[in-house]
PDB file of N, CA and C in Angstrom:
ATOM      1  N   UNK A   1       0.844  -1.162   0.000  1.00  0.00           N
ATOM      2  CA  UNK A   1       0.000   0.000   0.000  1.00  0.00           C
ATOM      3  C   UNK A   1       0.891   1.227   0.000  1.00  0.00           C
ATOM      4  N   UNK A   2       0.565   2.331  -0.971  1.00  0.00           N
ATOM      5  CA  UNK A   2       1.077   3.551  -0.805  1.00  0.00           C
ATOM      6  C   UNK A   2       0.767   4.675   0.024  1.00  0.00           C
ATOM      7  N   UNK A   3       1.605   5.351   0.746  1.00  0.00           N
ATOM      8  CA  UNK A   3       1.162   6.317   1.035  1.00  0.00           C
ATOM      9  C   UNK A   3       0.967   7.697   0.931  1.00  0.00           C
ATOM     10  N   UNK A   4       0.281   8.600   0.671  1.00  0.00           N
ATOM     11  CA  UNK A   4       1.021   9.703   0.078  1.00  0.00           C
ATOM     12  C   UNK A   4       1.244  10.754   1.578  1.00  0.00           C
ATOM     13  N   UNK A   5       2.120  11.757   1.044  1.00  0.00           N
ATOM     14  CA  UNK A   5       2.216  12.607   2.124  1.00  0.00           C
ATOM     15  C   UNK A   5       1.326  13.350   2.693  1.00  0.00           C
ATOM     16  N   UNK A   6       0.718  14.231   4.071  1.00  0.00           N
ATOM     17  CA  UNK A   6       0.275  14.738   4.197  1.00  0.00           C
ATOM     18  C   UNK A   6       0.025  15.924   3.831  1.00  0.00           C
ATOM     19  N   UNK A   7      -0.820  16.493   3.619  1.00  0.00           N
ATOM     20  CA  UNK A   7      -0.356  18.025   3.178  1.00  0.00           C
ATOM     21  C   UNK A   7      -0.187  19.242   4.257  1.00  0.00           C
ATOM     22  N   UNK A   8       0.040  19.844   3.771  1.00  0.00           N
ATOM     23  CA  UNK A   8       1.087  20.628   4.891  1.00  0.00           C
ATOM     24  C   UNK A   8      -0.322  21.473   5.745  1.00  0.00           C
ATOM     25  N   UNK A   9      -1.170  21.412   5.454  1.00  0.00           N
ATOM     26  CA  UNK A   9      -2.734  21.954   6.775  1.00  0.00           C
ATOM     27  C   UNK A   9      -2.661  20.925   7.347  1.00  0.00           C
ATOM     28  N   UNK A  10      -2.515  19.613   6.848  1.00  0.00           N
ATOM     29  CA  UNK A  10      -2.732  18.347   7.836  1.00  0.00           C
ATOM     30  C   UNK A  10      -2.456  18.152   8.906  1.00  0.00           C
ATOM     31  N   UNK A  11      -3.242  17.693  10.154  1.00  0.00           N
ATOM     32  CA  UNK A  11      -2.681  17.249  11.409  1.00  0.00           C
ATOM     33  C   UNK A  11      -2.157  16.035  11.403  1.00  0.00           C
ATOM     34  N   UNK A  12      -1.447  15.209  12.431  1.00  0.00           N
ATOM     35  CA  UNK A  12      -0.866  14.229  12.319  1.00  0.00           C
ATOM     36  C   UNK A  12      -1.926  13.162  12.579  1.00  0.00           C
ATOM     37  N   UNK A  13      -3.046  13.762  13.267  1.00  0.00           N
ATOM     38  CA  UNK A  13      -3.985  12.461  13.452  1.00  0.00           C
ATOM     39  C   UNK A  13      -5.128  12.494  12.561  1.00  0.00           C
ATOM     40  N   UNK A  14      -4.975  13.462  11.237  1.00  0.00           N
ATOM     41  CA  UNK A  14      -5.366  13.410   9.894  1.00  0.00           C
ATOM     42  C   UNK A  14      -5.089  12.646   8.953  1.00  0.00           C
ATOM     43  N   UNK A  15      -3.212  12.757   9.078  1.00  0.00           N
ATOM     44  CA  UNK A  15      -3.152  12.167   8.286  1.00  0.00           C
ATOM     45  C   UNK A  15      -2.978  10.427   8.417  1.00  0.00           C
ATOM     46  N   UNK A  16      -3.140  10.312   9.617  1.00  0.00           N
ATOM     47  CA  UNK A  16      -3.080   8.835  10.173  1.00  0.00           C
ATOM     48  C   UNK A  16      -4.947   8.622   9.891  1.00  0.00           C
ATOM     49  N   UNK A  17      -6.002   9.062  10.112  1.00  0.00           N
ATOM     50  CA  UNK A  17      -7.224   8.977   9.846  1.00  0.00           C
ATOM     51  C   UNK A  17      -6.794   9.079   8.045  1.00  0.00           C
ATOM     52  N   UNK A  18      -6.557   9.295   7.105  1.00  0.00           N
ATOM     53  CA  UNK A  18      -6.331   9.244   5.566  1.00  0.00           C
ATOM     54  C   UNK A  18      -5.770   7.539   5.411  1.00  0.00           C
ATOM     55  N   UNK A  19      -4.656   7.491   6.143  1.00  0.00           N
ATOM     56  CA  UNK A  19      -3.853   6.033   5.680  1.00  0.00           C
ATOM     57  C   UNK A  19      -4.976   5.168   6.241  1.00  0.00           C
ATOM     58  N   UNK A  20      -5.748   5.183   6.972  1.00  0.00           N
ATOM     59  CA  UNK A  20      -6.109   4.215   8.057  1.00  0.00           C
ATOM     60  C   UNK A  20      -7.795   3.903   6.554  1.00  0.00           C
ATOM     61  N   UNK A  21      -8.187   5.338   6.557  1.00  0.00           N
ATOM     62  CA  UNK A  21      -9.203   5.133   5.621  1.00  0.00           C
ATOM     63  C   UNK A  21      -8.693   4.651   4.059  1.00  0.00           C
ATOM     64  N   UNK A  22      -7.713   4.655   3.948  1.00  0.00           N
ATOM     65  CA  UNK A  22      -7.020   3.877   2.751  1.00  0.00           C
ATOM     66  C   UNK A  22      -7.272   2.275   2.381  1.00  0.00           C
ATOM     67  N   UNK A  23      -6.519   1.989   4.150  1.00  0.00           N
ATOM     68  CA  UNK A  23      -6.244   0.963   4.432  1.00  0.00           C
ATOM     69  C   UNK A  23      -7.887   0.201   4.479  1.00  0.00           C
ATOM     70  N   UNK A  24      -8.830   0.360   5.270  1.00  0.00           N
ATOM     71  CA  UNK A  24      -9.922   0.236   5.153  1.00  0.00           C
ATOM     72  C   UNK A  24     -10.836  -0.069   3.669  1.00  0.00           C
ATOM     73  N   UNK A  25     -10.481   0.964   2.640  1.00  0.00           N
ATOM     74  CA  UNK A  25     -11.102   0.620   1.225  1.00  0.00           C
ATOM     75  C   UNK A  25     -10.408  -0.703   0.837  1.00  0.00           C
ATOM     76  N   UNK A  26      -8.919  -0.528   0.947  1.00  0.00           N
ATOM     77  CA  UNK A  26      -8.203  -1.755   0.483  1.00  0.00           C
ATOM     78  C   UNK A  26      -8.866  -3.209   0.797  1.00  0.00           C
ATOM     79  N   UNK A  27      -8.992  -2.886   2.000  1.00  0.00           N
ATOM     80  CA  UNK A  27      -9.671  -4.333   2.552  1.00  0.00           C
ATOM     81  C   UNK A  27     -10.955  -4.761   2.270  1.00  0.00           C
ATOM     82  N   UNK A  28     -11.743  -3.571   2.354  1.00  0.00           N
ATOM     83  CA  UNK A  28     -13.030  -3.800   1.438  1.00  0.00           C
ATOM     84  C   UNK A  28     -13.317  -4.428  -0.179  1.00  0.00           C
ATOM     85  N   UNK A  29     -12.251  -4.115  -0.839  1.00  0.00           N
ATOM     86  CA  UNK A  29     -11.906  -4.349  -2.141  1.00  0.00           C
ATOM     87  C   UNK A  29     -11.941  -5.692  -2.099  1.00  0.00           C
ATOM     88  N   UNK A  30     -10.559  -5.922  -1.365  1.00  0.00           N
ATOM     89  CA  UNK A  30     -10.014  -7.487  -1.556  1.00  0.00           C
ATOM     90  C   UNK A  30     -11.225  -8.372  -0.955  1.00  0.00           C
ATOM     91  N   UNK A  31     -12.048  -8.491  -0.431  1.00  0.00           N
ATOM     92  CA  UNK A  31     -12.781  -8.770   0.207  1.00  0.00           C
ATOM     93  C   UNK A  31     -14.366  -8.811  -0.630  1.00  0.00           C
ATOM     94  N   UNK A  32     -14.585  -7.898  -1.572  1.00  0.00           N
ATOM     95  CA  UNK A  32     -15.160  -7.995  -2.903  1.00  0.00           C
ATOM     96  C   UNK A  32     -14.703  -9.149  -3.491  1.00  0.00           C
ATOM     97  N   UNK A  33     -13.487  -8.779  -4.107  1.00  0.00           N
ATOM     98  CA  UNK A  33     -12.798 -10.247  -4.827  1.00  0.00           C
ATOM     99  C   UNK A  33     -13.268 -11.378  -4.370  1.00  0.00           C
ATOM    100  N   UNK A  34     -12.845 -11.829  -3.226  1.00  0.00           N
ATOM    101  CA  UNK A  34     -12.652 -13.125  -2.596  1.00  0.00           C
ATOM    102  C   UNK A  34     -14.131 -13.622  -2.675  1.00  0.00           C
ATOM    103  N   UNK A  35     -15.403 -12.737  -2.468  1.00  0.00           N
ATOM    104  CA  UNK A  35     -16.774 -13.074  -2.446  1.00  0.00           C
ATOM    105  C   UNK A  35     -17.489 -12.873  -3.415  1.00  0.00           C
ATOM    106  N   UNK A  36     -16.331 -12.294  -5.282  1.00  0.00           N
ATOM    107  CA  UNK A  36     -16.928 -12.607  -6.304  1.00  0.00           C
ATOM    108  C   UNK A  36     -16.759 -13.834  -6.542  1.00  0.00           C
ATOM    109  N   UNK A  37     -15.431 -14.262  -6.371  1.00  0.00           N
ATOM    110  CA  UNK A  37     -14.389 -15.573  -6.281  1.00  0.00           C
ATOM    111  C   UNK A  37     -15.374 -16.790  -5.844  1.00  0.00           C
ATOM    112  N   UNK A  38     -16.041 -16.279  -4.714  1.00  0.00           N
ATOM    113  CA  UNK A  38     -16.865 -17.871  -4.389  1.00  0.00           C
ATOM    114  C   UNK A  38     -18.158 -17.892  -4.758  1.00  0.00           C
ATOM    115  N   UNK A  39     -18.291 -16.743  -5.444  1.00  0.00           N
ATOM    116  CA  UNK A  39     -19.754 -16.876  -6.530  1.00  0.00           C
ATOM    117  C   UNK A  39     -19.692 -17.848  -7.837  1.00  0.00           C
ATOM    118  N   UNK A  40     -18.118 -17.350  -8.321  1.00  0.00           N
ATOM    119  CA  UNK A  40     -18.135 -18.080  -9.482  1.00  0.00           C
ATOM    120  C   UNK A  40     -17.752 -19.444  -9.457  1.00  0.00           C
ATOM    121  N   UNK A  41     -17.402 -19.507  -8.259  1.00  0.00           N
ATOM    122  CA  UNK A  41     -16.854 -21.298  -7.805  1.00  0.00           C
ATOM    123  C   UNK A  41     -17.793 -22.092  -7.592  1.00  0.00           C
ATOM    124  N   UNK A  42     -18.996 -21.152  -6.320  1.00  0.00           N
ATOM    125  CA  UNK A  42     -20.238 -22.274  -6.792  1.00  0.00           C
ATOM    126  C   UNK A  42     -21.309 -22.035  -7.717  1.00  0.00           C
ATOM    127  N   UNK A  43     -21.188 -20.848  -8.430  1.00  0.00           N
ATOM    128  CA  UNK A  43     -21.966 -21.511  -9.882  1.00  0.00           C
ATOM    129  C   UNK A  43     -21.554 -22.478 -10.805  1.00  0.00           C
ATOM    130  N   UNK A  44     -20.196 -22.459 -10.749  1.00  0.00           N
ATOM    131  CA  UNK A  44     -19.561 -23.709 -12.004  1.00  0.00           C
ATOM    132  C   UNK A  44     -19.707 -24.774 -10.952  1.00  0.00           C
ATOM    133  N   UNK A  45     -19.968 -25.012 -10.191  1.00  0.00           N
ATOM    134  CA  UNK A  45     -20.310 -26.363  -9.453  1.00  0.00           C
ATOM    135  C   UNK A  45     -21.619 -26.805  -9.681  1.00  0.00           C
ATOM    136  N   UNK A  46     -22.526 -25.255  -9.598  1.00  0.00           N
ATOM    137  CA  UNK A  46     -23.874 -25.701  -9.566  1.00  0.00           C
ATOM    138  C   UNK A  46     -24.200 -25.984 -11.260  1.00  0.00           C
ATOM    139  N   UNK A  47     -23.561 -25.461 -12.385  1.00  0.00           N
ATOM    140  CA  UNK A  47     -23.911 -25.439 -13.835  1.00  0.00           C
ATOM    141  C   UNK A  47     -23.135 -26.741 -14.073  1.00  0.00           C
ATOM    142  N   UNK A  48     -22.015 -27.459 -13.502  1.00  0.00           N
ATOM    143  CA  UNK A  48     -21.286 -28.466 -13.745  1.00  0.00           C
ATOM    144  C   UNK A  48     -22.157 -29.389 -13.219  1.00  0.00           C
ATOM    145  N   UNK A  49     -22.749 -29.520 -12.200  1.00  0.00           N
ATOM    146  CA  UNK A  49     -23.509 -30.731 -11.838  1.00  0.00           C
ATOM    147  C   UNK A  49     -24.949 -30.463 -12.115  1.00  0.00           C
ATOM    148  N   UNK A  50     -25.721 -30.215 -12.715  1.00  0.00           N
ATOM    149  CA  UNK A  50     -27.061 -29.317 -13.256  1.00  0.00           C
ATOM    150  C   UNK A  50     -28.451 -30.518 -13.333  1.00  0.00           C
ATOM    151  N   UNK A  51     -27.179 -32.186 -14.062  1.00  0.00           N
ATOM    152  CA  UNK A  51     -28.333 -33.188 -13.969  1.00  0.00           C
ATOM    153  C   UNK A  51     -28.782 -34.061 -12.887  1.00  0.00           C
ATOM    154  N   UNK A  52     -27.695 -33.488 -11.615  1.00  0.00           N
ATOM    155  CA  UNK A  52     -27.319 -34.660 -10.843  1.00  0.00           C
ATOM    156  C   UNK A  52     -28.422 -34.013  -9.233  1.00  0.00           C
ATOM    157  N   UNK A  53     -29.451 -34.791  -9.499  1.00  0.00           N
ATOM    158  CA  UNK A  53     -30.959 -34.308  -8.915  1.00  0.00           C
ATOM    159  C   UNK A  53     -30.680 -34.428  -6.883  1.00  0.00           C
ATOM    160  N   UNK A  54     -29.725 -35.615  -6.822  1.00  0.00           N
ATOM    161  CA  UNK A  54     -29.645 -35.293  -5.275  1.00  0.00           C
ATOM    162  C   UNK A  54     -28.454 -33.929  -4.811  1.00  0.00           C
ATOM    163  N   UNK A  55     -27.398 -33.822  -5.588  1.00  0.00           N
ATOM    164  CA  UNK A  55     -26.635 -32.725  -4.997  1.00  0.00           C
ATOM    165  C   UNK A  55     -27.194 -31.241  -5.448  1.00  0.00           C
ATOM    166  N   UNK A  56     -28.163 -31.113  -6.303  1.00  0.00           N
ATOM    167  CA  UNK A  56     -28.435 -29.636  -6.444  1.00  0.00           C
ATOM    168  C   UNK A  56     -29.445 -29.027  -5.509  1.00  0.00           C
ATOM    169  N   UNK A  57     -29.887 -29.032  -4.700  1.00  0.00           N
ATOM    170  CA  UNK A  57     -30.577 -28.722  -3.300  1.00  0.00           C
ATOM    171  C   UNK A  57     -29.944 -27.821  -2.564  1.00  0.00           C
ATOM    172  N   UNK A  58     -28.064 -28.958  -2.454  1.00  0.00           N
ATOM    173  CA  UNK A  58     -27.428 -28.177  -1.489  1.00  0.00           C
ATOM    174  C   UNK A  58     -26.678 -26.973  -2.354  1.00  0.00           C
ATOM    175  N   UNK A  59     -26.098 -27.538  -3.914  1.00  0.00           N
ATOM    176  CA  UNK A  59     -25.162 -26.590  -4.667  1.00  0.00           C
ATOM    177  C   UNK A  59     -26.184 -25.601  -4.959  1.00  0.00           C
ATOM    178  N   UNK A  60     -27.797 -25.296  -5.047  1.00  0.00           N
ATOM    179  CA  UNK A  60     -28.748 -24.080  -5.211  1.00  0.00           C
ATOM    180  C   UNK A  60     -28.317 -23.025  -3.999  1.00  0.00           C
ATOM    181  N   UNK A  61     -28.143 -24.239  -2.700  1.00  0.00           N
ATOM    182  CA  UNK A  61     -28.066 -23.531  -1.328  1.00  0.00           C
ATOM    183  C   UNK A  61     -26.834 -22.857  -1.246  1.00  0.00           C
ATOM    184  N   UNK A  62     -25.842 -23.542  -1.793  1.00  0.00           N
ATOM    185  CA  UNK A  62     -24.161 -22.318  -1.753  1.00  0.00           C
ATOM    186  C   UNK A  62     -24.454 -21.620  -2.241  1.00  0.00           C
ATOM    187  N   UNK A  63     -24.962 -21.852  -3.944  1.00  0.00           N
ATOM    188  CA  UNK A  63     -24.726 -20.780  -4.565  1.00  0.00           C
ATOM    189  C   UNK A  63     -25.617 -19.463  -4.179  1.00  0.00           C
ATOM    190  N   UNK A  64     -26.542 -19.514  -3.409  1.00  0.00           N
ATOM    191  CA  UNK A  64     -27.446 -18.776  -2.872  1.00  0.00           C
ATOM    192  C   UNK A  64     -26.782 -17.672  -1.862  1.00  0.00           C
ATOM    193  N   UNK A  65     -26.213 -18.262  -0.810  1.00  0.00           N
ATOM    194  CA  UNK A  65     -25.050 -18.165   0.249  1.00  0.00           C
ATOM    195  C   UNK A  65     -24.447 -17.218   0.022  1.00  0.00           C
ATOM    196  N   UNK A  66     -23.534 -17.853  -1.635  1.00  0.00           N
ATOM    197  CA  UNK A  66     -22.671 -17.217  -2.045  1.00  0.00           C
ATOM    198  C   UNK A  66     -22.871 -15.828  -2.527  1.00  0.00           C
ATOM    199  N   UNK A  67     -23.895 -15.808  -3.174  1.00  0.00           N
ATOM    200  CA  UNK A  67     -24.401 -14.541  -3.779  1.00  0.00           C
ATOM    201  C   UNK A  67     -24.921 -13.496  -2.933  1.00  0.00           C
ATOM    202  N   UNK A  68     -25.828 -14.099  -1.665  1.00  0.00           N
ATOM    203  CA  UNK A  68     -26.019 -12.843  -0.933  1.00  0.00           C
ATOM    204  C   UNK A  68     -24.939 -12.366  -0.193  1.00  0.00           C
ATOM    205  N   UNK A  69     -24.151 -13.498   0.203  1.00  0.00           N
ATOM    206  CA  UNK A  69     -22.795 -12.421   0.970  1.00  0.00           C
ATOM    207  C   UNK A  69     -22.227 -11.388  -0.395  1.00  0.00           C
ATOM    208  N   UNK A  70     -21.811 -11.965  -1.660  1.00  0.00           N
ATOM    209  CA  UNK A  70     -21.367 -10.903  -2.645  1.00  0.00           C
ATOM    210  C   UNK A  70     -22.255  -9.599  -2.572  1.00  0.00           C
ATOM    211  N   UNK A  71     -23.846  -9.856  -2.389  1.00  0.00           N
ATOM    212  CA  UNK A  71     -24.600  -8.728  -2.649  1.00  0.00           C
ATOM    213  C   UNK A  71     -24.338  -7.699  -1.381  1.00  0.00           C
ATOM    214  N   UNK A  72     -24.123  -8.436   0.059  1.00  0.00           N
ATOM    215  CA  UNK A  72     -23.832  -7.748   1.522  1.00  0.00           C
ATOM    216  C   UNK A  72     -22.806  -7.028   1.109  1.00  0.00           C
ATOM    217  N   UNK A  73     -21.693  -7.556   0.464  1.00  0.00           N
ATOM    218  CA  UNK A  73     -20.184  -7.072   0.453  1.00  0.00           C
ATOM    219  C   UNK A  73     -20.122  -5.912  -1.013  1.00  0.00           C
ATOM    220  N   UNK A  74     -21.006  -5.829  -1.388  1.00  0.00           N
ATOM    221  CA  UNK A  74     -21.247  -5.011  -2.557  1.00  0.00           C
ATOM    222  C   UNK A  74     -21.538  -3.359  -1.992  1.00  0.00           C
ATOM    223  N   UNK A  75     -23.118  -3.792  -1.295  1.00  0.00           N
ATOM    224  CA  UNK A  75     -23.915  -3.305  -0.757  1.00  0.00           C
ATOM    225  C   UNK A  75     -22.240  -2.123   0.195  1.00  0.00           C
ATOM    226  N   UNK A  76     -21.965  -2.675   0.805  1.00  0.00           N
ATOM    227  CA  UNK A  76     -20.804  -2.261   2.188  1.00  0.00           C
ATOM    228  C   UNK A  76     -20.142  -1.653   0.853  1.00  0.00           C
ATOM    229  N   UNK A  77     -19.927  -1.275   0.210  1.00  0.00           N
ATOM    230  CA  UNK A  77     -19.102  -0.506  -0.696  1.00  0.00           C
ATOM    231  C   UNK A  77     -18.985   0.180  -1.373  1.00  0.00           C
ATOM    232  N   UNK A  78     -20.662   0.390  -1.505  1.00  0.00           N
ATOM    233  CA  UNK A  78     -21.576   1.693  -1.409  1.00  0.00           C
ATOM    234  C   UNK A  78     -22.404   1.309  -3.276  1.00  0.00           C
ATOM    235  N   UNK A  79     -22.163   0.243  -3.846  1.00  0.00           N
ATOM    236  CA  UNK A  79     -22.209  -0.318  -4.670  1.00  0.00           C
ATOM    237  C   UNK A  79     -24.003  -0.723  -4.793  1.00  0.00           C
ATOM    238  N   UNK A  80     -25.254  -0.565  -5.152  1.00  0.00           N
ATOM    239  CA  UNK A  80     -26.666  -0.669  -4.482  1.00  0.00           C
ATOM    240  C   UNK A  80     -27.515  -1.555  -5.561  1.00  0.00           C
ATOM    241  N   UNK A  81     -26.532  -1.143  -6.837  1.00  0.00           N
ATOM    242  CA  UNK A  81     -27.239  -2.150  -7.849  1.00  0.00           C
ATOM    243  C   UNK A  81     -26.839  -3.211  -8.174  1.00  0.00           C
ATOM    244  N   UNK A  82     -27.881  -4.497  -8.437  1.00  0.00           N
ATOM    245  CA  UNK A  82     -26.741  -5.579  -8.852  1.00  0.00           C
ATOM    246  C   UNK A  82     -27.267  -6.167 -10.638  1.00  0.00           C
ATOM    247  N   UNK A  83     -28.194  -5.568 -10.896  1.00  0.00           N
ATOM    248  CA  UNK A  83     -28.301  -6.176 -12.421  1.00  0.00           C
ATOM    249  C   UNK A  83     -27.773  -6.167 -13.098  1.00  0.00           C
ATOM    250  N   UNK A  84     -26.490  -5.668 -12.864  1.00  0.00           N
ATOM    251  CA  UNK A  84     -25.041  -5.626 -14.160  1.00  0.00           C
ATOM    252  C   UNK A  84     -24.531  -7.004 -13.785  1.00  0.00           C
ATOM    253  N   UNK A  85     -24.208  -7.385 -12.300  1.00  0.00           N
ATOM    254  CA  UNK A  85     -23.256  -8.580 -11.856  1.00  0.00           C
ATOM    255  C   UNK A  85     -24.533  -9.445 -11.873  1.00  0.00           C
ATOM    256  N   UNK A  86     -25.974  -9.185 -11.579  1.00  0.00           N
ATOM    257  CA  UNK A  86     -26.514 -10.387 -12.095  1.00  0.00           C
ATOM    258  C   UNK A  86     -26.422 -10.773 -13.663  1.00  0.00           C
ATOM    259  N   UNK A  87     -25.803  -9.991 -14.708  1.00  0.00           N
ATOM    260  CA  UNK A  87     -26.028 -10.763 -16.435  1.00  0.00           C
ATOM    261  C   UNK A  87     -24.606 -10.901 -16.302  1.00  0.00           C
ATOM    262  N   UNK A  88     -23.620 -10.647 -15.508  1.00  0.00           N
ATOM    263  CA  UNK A  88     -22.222 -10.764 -15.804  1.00  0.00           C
ATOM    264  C   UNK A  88     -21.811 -11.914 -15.254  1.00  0.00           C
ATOM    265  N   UNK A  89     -22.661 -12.596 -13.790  1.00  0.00           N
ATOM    266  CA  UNK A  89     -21.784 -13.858 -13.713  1.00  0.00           C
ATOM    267  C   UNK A  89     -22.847 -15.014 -13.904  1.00  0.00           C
ATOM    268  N   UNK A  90     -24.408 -14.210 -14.852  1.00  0.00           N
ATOM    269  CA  UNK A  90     -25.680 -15.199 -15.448  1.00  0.00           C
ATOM    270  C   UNK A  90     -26.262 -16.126 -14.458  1.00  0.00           C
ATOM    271  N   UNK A  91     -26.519 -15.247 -13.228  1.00  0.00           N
ATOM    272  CA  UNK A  91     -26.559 -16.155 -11.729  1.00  0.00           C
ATOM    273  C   UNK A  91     -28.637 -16.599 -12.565  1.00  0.00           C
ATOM    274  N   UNK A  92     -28.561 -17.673 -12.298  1.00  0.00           N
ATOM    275  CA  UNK A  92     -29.420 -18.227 -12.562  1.00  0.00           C
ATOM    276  C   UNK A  92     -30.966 -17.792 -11.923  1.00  0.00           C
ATOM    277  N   UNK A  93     -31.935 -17.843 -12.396  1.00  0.00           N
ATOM    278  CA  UNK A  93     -33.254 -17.382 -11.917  1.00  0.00           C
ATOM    279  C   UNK A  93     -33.214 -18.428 -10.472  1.00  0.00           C
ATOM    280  N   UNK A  94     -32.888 -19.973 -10.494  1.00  0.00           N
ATOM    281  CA  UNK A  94     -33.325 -20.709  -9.174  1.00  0.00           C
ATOM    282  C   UNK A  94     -32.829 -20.075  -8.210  1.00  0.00           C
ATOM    283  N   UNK A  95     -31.604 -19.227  -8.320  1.00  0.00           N
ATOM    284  CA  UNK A  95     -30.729 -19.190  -7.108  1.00  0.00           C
ATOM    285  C   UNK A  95     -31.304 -17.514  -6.366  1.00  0.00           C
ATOM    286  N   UNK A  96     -31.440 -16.936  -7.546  1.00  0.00           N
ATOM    287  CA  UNK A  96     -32.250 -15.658  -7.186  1.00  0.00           C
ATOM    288  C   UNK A  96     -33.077 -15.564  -6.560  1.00  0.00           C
ATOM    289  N   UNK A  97     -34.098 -16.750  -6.678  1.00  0.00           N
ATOM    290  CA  UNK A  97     -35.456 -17.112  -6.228  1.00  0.00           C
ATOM    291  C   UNK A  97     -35.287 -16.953  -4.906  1.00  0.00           C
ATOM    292  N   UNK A  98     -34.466 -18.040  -4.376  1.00  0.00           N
ATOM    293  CA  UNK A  98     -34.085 -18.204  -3.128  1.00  0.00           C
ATOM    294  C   UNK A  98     -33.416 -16.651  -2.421  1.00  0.00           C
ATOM    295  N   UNK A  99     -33.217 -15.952  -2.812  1.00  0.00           N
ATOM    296  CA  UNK A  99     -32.662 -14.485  -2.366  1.00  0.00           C
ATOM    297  C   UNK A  99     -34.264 -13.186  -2.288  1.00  0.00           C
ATOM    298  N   UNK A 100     -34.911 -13.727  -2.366  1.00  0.00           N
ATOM    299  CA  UNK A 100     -36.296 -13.358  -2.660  1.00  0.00           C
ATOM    300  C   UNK A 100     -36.016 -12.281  -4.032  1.00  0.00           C
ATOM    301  N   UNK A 101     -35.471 -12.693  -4.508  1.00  0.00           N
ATOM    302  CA  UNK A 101     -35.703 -11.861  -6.319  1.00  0.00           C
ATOM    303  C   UNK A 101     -36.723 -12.330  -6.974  1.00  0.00           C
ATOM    304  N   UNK A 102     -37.036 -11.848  -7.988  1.00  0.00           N
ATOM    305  CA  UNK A 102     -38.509 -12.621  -8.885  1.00  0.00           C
ATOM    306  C   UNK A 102     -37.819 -12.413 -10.213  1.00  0.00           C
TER     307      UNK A 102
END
């Protein structure tokens, strides 16, 4: 992480409140990733196993999981819409269902 300098009005517990709020987005970010990351892990689980009638119950239920924490962790990032990342990672109508979408 970079830091830049303070500027010279800055107090010192300004510019420690700047790095700290830096540091904070950063983590928010990566933390996006990691909970797009397990969206797309259990949809290709749930689209990879699609015929197989006893495990899709539970792979509907990750992928469900999965998606509302992405939507929580979206949401936290000031991020409010999701119908772009719903046609971008083609999250399926079943799994939506279960998120109370229609």
């Amino acid at each position: 992480m970079s830091l830049r300098p303070p500027s010279a009005g800055a107090s010192a517990a300004e510019a420690a409140f700047d790095a700290l709020g830096h540091e904070i987005l950063a983590e928010k970010a990566a933390a996006l990733g990691r909970a797009g990351q397990r969206v797309e892990e259990t949809l290709k689980k749930l689209r990879e196993n699609d015929d197989d009638k006893e495990q899709r119950p539970r792979l509907l239920k990750d992928a469900a999981e999965a998606v509302h924490a992405y939507f929580i962790q979206r949401e936290l990032c000031g991020l409010r819409k999701h119908e772009a990342v719903i046609r971008e990672y083609d999250i399926p109508r079943a799994v939506l269902v279960r998120l109370g979408a229609k």
